[in-house]
Each structure stands twice: as C-alpha cells, then as structure tokens.
PDB file of N, CA and C in Angstrom:
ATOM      1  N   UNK A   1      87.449 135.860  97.364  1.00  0.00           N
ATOM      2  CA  UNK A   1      87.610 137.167  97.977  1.00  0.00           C
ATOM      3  C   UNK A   1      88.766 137.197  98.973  1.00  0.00           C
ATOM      4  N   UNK A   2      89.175 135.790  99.450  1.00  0.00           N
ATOM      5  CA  UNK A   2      90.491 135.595 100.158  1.00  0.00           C
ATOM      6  C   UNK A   2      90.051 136.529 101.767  1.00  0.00           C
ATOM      7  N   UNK A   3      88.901 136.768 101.870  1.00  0.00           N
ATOM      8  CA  UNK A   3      88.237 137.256 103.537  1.00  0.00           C
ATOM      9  C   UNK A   3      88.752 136.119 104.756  1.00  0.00           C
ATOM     10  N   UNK A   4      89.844 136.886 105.644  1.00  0.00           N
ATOM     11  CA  UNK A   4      90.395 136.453 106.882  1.00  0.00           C
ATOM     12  C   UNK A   4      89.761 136.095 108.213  1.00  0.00           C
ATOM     13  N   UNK A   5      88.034 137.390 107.822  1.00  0.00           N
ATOM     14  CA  UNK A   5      87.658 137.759 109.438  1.00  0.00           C
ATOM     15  C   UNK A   5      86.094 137.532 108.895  1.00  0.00           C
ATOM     16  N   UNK A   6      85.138 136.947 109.864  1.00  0.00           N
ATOM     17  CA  UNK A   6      83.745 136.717 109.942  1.00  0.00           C
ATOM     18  C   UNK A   6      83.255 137.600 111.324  1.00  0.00           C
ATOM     19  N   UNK A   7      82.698 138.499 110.769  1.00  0.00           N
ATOM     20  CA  UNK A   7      81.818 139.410 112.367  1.00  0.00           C
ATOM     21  C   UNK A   7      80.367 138.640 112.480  1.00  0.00           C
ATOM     22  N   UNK A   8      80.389 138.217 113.605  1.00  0.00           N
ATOM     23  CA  UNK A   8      78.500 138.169 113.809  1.00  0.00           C
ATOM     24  C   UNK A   8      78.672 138.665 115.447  1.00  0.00           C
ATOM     25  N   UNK A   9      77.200 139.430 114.814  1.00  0.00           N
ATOM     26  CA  UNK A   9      76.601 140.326 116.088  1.00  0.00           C
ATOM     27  C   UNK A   9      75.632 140.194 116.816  1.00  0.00           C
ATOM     28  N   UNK A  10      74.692 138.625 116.390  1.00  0.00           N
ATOM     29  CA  UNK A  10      73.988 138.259 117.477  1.00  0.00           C
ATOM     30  C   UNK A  10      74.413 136.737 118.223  1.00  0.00           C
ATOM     31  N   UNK A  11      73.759 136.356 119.132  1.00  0.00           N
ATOM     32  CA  UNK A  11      74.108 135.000 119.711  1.00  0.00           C
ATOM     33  C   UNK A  11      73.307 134.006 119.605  1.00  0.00           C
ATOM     34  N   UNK A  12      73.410 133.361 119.100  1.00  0.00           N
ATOM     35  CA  UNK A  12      72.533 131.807 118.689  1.00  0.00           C
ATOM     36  C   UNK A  12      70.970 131.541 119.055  1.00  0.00           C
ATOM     37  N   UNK A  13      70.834 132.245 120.412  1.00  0.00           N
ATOM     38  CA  UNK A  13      69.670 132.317 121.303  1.00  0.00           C
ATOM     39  C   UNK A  13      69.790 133.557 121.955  1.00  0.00           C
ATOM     40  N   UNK A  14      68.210 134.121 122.085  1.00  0.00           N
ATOM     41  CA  UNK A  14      67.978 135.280 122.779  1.00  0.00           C
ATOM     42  C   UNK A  14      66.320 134.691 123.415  1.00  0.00           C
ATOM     43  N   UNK A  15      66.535 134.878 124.821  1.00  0.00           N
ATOM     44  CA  UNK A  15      65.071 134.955 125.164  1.00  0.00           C
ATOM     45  C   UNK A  15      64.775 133.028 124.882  1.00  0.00           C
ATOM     46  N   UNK A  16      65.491 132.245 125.044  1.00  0.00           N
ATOM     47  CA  UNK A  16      65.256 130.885 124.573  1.00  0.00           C
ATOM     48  C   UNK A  16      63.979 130.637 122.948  1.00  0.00           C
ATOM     49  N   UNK A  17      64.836 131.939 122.192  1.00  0.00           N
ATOM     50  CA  UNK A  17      64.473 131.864 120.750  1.00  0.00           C
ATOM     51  C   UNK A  17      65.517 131.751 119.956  1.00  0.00           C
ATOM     52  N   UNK A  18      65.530 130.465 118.966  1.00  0.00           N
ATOM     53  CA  UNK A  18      66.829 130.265 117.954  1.00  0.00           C
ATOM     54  C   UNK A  18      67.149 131.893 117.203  1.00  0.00           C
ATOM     55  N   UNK A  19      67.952 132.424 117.418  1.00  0.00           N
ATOM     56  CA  UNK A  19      68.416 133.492 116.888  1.00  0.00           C
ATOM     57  C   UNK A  19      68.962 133.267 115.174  1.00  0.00           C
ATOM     58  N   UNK A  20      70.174 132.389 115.145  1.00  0.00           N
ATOM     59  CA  UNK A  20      70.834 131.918 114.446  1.00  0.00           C
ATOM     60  C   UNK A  20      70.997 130.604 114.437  1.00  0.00           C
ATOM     61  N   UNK A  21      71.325 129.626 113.131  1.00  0.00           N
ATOM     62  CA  UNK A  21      71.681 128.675 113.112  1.00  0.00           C
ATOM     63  C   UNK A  21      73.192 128.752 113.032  1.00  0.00           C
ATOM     64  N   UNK A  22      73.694 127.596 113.997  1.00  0.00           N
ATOM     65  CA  UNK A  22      75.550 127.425 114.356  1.00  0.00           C
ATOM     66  C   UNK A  22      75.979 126.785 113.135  1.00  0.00           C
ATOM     67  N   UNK A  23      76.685 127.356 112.131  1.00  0.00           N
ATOM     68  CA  UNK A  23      77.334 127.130 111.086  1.00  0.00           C
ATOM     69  C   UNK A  23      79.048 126.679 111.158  1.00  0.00           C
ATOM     70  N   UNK A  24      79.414 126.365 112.326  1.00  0.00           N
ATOM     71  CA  UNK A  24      80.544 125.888 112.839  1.00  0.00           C
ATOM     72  C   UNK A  24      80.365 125.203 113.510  1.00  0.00           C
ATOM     73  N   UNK A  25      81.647 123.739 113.611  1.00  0.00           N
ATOM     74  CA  UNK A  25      81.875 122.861 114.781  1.00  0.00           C
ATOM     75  C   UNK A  25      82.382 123.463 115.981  1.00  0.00           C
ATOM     76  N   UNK A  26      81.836 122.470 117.037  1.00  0.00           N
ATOM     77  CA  UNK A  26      81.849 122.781 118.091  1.00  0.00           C
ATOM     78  C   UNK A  26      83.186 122.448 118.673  1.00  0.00           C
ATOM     79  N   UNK A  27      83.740 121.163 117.914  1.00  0.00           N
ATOM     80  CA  UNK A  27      85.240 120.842 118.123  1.00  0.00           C
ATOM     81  C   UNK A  27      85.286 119.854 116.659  1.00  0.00           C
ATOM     82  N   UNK A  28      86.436 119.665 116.703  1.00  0.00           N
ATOM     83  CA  UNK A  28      86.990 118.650 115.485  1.00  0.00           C
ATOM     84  C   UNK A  28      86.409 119.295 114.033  1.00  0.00           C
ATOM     85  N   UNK A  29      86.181 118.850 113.097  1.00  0.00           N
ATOM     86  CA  UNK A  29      86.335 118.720 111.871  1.00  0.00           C
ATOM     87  C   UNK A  29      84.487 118.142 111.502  1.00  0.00           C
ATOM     88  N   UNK A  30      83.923 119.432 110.829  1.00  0.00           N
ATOM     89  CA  UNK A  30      83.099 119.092 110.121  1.00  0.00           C
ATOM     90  C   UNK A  30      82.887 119.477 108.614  1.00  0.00           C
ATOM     91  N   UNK A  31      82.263 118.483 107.945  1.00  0.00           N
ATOM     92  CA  UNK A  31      81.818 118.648 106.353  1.00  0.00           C
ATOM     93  C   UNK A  31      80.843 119.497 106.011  1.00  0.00           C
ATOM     94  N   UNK A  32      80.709 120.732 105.374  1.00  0.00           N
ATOM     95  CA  UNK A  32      79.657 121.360 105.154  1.00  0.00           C
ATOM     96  C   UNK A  32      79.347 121.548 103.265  1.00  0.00           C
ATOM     97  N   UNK A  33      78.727 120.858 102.338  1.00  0.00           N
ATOM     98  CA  UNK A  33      78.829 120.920 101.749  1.00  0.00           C
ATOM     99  C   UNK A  33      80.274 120.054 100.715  1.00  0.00           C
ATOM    100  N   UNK A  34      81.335 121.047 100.093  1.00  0.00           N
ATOM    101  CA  UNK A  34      82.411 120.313  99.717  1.00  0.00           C
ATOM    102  C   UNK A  34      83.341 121.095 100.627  1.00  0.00           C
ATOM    103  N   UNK A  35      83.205 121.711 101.669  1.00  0.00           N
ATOM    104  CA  UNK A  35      84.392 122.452 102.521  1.00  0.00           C
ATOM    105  C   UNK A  35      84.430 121.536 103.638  1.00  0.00           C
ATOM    106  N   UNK A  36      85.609 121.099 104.290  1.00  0.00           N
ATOM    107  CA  UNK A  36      85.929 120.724 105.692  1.00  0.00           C
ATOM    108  C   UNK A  36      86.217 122.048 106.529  1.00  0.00           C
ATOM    109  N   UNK A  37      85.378 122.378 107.784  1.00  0.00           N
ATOM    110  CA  UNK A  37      85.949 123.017 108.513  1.00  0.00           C
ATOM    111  C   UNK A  37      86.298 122.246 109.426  1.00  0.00           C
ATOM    112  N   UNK A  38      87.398 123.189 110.355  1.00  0.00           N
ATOM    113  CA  UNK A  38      88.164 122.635 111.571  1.00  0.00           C
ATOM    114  C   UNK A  38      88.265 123.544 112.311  1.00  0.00           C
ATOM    115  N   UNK A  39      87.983 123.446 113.729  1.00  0.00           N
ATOM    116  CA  UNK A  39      88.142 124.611 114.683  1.00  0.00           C
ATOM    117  C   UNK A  39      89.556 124.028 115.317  1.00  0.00           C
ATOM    118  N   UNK A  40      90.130 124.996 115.410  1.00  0.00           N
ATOM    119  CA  UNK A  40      91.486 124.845 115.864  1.00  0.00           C
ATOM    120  C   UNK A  40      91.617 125.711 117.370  1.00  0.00           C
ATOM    121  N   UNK A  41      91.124 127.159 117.494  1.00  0.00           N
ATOM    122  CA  UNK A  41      90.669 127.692 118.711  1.00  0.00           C
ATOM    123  C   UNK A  41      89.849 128.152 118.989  1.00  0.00           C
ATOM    124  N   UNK A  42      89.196 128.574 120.247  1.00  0.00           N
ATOM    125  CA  UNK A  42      88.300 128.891 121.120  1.00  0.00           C
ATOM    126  C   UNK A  42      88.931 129.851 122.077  1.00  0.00           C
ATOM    127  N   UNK A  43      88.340 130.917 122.359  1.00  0.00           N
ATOM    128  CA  UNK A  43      88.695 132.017 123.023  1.00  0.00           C
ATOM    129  C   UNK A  43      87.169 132.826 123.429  1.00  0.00           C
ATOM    130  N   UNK A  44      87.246 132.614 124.659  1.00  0.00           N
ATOM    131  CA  UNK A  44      85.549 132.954 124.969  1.00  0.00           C
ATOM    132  C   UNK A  44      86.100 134.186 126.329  1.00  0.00           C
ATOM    133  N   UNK A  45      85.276 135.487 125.880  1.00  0.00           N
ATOM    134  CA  UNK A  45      85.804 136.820 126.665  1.00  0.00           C
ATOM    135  C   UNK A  45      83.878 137.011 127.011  1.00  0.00           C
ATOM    136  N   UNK A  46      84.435 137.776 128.120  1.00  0.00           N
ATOM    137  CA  UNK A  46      83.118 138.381 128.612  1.00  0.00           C
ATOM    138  C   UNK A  46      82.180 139.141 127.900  1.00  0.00           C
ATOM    139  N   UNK A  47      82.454 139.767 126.455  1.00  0.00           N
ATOM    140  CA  UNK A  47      81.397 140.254 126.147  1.00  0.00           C
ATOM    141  C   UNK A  47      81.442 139.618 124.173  1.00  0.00           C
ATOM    142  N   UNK A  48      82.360 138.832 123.847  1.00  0.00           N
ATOM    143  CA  UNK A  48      82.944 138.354 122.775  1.00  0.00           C
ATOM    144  C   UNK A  48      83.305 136.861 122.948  1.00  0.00           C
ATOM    145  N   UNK A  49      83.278 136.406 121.614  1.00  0.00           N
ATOM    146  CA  UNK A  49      83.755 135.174 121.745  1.00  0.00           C
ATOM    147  C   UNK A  49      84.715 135.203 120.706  1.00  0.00           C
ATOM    148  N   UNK A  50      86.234 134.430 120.584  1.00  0.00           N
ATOM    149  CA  UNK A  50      86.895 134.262 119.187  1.00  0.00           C
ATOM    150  C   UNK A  50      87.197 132.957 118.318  1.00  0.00           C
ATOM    151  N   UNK A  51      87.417 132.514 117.450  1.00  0.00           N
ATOM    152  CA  UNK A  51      87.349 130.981 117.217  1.00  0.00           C
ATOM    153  C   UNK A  51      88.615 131.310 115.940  1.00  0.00           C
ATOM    154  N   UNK A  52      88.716 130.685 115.847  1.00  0.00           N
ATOM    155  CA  UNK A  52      89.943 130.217 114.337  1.00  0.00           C
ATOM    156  C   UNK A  52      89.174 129.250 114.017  1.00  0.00           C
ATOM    157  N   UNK A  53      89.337 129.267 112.517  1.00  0.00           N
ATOM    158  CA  UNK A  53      88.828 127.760 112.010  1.00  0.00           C
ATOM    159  C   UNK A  53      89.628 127.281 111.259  1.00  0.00           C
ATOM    160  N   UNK A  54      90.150 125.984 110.158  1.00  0.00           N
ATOM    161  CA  UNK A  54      90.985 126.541 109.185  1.00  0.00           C
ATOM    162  C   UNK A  54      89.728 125.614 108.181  1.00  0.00           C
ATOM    163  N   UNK A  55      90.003 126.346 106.996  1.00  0.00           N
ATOM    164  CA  UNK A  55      88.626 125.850 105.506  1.00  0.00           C
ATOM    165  C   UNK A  55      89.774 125.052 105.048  1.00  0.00           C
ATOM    166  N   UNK A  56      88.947 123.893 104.468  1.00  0.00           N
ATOM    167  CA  UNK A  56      89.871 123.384 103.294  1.00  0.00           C
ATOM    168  C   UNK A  56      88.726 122.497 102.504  1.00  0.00           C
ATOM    169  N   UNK A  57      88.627 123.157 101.119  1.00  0.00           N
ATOM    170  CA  UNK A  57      88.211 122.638  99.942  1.00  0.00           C
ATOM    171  C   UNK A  57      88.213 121.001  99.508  1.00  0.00           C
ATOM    172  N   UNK A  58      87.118 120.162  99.449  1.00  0.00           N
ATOM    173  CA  UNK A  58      87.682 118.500  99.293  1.00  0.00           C
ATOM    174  C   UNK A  58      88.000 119.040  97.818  1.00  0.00           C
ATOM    175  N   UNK A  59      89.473 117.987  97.291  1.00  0.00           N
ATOM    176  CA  UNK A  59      89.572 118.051  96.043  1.00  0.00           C
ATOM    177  C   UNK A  59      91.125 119.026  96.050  1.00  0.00           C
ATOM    178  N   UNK A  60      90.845 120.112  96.773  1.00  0.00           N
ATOM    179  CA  UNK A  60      92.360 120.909  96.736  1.00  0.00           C
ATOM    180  C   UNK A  60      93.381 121.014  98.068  1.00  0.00           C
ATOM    181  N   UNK A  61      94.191 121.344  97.509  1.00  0.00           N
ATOM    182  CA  UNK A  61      95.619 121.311  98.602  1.00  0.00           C
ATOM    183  C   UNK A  61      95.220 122.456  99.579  1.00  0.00           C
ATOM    184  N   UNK A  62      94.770 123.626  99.117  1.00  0.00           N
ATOM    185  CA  UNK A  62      94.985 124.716  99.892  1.00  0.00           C
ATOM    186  C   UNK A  62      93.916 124.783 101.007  1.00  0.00           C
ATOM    187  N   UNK A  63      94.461 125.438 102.297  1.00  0.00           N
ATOM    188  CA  UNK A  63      94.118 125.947 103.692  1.00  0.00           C
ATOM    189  C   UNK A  63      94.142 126.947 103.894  1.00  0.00           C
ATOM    190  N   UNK A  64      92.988 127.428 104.225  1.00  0.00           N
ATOM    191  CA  UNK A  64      93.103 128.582 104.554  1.00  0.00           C
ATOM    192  C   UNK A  64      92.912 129.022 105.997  1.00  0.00           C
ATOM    193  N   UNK A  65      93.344 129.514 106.668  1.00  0.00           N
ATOM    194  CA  UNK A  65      92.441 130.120 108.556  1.00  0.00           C
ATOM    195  C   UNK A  65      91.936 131.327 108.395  1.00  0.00           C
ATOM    196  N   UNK A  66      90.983 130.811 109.013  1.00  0.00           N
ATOM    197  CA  UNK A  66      89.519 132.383 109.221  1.00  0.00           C
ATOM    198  C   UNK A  66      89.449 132.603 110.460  1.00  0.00           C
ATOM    199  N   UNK A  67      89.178 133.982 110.760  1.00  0.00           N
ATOM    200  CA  UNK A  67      88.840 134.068 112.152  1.00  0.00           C
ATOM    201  C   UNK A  67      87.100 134.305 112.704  1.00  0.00           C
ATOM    202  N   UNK A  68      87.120 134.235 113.444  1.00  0.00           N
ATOM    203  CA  UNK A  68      85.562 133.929 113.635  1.00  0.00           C
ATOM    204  C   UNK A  68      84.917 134.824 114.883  1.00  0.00           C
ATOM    205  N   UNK A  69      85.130 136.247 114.408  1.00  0.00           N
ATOM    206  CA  UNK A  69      84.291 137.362 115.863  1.00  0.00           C
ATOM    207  C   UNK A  69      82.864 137.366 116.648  1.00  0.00           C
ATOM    208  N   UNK A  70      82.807 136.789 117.374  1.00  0.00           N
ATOM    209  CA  UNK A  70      81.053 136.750 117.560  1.00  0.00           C
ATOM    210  C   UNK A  70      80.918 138.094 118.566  1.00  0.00           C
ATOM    211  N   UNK A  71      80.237 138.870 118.939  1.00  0.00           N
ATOM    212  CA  UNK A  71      79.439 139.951 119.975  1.00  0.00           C
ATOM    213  C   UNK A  71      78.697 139.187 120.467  1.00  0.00           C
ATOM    214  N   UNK A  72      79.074 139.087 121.832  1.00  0.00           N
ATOM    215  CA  UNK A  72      77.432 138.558 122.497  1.00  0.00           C
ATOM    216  C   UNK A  72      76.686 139.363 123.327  1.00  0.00           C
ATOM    217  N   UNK A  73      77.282 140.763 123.730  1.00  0.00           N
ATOM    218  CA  UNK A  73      76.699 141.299 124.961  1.00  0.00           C
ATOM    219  C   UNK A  73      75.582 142.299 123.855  1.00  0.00           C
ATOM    220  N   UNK A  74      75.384 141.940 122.430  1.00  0.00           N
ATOM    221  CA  UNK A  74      74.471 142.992 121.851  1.00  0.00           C
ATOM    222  C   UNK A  74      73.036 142.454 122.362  1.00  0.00           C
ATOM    223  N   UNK A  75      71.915 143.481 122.848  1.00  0.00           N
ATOM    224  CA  UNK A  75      70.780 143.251 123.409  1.00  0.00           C
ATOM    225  C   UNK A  75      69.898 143.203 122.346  1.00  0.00           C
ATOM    226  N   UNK A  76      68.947 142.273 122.652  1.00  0.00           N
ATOM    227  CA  UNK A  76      67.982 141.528 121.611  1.00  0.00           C
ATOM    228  C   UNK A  76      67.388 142.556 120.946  1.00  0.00           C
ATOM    229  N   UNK A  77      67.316 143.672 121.985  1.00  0.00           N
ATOM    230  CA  UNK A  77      66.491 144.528 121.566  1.00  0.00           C
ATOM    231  C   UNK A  77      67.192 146.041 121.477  1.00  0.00           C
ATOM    232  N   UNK A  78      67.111 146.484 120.773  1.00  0.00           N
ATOM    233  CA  UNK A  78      68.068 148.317 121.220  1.00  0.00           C
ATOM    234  C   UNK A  78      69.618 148.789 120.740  1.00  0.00           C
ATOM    235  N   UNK A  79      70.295 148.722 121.873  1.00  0.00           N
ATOM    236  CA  UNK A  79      71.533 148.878 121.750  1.00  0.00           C
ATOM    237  C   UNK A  79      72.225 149.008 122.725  1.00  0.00           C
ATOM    238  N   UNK A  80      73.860 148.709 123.074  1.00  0.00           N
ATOM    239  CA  UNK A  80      74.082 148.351 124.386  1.00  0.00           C
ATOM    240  C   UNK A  80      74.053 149.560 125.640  1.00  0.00           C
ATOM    241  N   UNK A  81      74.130 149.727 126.391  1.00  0.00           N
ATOM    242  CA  UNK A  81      73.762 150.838 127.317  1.00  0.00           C
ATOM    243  C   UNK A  81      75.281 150.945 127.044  1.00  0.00           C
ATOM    244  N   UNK A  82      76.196 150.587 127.178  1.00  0.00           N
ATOM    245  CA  UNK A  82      77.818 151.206 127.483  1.00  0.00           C
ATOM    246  C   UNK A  82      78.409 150.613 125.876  1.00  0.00           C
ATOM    247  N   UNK A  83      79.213 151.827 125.246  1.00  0.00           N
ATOM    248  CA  UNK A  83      79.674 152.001 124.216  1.00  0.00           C
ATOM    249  C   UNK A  83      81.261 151.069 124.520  1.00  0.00           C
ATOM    250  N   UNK A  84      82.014 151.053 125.402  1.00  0.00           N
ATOM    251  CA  UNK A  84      83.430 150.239 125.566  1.00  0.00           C
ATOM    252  C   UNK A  84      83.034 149.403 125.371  1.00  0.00           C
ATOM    253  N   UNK A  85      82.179 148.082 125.249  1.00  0.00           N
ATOM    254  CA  UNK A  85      82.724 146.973 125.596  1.00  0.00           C
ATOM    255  C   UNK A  85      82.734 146.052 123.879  1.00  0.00           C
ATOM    256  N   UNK A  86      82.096 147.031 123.008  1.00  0.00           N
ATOM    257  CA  UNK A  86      81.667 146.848 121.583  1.00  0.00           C
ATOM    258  C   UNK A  86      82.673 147.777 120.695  1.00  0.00           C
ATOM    259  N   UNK A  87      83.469 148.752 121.451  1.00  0.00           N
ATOM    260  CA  UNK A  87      84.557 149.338 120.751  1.00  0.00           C
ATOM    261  C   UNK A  87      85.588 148.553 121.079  1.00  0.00           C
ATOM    262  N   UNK A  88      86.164 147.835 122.137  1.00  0.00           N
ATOM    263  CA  UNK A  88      86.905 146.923 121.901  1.00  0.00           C
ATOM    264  C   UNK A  88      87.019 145.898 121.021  1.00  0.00           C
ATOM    265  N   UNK A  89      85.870 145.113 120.881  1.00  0.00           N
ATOM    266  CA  UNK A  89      85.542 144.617 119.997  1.00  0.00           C
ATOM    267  C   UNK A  89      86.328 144.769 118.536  1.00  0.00           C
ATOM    268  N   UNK A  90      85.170 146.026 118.549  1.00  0.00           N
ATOM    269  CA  UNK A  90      85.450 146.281 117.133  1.00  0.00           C
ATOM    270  C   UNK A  90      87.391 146.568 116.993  1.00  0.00           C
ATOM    271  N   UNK A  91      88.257 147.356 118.078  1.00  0.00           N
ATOM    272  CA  UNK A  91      89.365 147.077 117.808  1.00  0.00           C
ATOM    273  C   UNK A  91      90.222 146.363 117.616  1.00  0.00           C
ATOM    274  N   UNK A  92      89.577 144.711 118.674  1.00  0.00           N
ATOM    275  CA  UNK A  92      90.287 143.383 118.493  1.00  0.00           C
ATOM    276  C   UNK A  92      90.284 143.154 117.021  1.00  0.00           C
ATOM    277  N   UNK A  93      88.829 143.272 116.718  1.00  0.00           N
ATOM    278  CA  UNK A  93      88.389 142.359 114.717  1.00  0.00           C
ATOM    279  C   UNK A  93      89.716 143.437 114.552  1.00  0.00           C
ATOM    280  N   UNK A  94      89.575 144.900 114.129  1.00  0.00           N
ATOM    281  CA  UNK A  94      90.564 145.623 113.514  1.00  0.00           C
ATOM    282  C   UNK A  94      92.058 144.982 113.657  1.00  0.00           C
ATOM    283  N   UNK A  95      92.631 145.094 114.387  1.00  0.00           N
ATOM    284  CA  UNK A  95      94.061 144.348 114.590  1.00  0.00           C
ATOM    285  C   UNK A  95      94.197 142.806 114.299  1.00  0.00           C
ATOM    286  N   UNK A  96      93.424 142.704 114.593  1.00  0.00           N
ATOM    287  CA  UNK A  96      93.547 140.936 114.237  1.00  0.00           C
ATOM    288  C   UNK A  96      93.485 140.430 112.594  1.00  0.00           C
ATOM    289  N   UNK A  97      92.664 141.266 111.701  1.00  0.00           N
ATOM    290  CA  UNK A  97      92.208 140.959 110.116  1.00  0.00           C
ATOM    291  C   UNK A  97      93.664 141.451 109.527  1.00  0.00           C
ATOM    292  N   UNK A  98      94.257 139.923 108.863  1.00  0.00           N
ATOM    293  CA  UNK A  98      95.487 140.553 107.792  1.00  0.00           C
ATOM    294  C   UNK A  98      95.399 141.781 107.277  1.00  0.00           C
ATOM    295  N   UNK A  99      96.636 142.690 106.834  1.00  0.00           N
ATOM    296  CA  UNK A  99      96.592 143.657 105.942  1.00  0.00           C
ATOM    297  C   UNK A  99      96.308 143.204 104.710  1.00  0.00           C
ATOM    298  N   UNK A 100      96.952 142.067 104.189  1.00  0.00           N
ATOM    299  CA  UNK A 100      96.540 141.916 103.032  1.00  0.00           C
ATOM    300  C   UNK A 100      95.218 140.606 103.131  1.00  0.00           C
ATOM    301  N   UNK A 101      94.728 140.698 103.970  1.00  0.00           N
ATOM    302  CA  UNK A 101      92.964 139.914 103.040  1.00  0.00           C
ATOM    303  C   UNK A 101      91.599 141.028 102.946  1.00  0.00           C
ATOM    304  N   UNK A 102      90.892 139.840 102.153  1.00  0.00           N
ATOM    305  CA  UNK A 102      89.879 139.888 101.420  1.00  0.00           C
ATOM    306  C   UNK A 102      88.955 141.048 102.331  1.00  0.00           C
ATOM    307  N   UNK A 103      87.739 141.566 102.143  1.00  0.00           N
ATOM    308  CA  UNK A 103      87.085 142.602 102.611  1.00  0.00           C
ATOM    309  C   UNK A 103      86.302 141.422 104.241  1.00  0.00           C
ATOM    310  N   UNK A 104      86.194 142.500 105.351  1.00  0.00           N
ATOM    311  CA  UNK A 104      85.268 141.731 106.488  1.00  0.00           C
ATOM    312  C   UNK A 104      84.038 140.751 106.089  1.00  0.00           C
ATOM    313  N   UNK A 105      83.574 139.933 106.450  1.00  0.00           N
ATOM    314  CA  UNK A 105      82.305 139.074 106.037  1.00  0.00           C
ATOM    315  C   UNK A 105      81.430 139.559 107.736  1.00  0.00           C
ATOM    316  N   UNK A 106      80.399 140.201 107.864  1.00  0.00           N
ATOM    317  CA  UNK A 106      79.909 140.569 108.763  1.00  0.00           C
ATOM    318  C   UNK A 106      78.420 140.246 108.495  1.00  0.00           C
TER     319      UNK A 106
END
C-alpha cells in the first residue's frame, strides 16, 4: 500500500490499565517477525508524540521510513474538553504524510 503515516489515538496506559501493546522499539533496531524496525527519531510534544522509524524487509534491499503519530491528551473516557490541541494534530499528520503515499494507517 506504500502507507508513509501510522495515527494512534490512545496511549499505552490509561488509569494504570495496558491500553495497547508497544509495537515499536524504544531505541535501536528490533525484529518483528521478518521486518527490522529502527527508530531513527523521537519527538515528544505536549499533547502528541512523533517517531520515524525506517522498515526493512530481511531478504530485500528496500527501506522504507514511516512516520509514527501518537495523540496522547485523548481522555480514556469522552472526548477532549478543548478542540485545538487535536486539530493541530491532525494538521501536523496532514503536512507531514507524502503526496504521493499509500492511504493513512490509523
């Protein structure tokens, strides 16, 4: 599908309950299956977090970099009391996702 950008909209833990399982390294280079990921950056904002990773297939040449949007200020429960800080958001993912890739993975 050649997809540039990954949205997730909750945070790992809410309420000291596993929300999500962390499907990315925390640093360096991990094996998941036959893919190596690699985090290359980290960019942690007050209501967002951003990561780059780059994929690479064991077996093939090609690399690809993904970007990696997390929301964290979404509330466990509801929806956020203030609409800015999740429209930014959503404008960073917008500007940031190539023109030419694959559809959002959210």
């Amino acid at each position: 599908q050649r997809s540039a950008t990954v949205v997730m909209m909750t945070r790992l833990e809410e309420k000291s309950r596993i929300k999500c399982d962390q499907y990315w390294p925390n640093r360096g280079t991990e094996t998941y299956g036959f893919i190596q990921v690699t985090l290359l950056d980290t960019m942690e904002l007050a209501t967002f977090c951003v990561r780059t990773f780059s994929l690479h297939k064991n077996g093939s040449s090609e690399k690809r970099e993904v970007r990696h949007f997390q929301f964290t200020a979404w509330p466990d429960h509801g929806v956020p009391e203030y609409p800015t800080p999740f429209l930014a958001f959503l404008r960073r993912v917008k500007t940031c996702n190539p023109p030419d890739a694959g559809p959002i993975v959210v």
